[in-house]
Structure formats: C-alpha cells, structure tokens
Protein backbone atom coordinates (compact mmCIF):
# COMPACT_ATOMS: atom_id res chain seq x y z
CA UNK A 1 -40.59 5.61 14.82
CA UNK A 2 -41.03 1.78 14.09
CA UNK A 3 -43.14 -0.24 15.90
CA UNK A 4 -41.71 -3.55 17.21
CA UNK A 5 -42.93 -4.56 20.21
CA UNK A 6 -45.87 -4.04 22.93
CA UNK A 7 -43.59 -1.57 24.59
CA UNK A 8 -43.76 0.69 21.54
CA UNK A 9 -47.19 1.03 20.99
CA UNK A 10 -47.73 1.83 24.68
CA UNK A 11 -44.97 4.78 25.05
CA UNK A 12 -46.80 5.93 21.22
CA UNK A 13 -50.45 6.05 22.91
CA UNK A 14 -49.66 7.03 26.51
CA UNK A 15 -46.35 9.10 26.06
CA UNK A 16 -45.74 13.05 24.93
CA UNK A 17 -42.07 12.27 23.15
CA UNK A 18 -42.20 14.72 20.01
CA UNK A 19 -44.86 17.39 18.68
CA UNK A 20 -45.88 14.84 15.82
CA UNK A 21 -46.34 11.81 18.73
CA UNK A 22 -48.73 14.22 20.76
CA UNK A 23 -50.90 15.14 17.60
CA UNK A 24 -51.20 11.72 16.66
CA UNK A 25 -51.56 10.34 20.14
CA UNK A 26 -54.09 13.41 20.90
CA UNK A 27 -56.35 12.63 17.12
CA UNK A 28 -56.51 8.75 18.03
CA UNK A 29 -58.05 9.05 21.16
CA UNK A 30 -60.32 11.92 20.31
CA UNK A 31 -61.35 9.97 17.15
CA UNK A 32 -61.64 6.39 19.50
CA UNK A 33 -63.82 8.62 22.14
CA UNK A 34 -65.88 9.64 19.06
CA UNK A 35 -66.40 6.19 17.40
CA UNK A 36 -67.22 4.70 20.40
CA UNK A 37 -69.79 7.61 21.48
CA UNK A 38 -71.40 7.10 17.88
CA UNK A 39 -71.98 3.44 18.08
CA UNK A 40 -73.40 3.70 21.58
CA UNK A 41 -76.08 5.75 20.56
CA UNK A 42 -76.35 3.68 17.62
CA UNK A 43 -77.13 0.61 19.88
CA UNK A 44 -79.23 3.04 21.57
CA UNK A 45 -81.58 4.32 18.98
CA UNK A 46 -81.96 0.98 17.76
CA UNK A 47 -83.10 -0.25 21.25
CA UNK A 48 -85.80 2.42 21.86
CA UNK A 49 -87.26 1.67 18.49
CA UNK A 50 -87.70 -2.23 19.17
CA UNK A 51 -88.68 -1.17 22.89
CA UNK A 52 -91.13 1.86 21.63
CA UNK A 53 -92.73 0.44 17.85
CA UNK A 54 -93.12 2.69 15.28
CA UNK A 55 -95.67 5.15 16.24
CA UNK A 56 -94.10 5.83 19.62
CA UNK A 57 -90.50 6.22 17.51
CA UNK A 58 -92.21 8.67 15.13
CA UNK A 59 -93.32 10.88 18.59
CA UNK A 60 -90.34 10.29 20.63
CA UNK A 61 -88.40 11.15 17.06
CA UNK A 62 -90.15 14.43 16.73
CA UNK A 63 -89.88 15.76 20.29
CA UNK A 64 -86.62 15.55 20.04
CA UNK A 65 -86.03 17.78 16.86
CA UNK A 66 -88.81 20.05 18.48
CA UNK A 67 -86.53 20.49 20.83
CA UNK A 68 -83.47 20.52 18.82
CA UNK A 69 -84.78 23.14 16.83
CA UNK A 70 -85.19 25.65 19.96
CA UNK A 71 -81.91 24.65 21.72
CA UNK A 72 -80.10 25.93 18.13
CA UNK A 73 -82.03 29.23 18.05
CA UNK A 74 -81.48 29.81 21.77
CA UNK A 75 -77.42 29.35 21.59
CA UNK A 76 -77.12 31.71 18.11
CA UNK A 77 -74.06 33.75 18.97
CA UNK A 78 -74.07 33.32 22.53
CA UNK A 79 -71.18 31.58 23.00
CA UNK A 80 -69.39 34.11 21.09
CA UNK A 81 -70.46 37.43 22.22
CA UNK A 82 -69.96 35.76 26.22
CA UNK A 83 -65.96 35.16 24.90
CA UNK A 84 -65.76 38.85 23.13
CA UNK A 85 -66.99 40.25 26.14
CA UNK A 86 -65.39 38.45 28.98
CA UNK A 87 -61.73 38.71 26.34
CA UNK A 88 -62.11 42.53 27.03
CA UNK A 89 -63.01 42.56 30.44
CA UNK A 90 -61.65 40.10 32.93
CA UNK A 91 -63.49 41.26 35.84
CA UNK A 92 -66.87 40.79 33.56
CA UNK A 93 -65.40 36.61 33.64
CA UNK A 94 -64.81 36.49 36.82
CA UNK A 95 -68.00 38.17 38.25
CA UNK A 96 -69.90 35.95 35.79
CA UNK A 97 -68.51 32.45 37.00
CA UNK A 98 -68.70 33.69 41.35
CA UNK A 99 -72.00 35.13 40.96
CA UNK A 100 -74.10 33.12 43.41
C-alpha cells in the first residue's frame, strides 16, 4: 500500500483493511502509548528532583525500590496459578470476580 495523500495515512492508522494493516496499525499505537508514557515520567522524575534536592531524591528514590522490591515478591506466580486454576474451573472465575 503506497501512501499518497492525507486520506491514506488516516484509513492506515484508524482502519482494520488486511491482517498486516492491523499488526502494524495495532504495534504503532502501542509503541506511541509507550513513548509517550516514558517521556512523561521522564519529565516527571526530573521535576521531583529540582522540586525535592538531592537528599530528599536519594529518600524518595529508595522508598520506592523498598517498595518495589516487596510488590515483586508478593506477585511471584500469582498471576499464574489464579489463570491455571480459574482455566480448569469456571465456576472458581466466576465466584472469584462476584464475591462481595
């Protein structure tokens, strides 16, 4: 598919025409939504840091892989045992998600 005009690009970025199209169409946007959430917390980090100084970086820096460091123990495996589990019982899924 050449692109010639306006019209093009917008039926290759908005429109499902072929298998190839939607993969394409599907990677840019996921890798735009990426690139853009990257440089936002770019900006970000580099914002606390002039707002904070450096000794109030260094703490805020370290709470956060304090609690980066328990978040990754707690979710070892759990995602996959809940998908084993609910794959070979639906009612265990659906009990799961209406529980009050």
């Amino acid at each position: 598919m050449k692109i010639r005009s306006f019209i093009d690009v917008k039926t290759l970025l908005f429109d499902n025409i072929s298998i190839k199209q939607t993969i394409f169409k599907n990677t840019f946007w996921i890798g735009l939504g990426e690139g853009i959430s990257k440089l936002l917390k770019l900006i970000l980090l580099i914002y606390v840091a002039k707002i904070l100084g450096a000794a109030e970086y260094g703490k805020f820096c370290f709470a956060f892989a304090f609690v980066g460091l328990f978040t990754i123990l707690t979710e070892l495996g759990v995602y996959q045992i809940m998908v084993r589990e609910f794959a070979r019982d639906k009612k265990k899924g659906r009990d799961f998600f209406l529980a009050p």
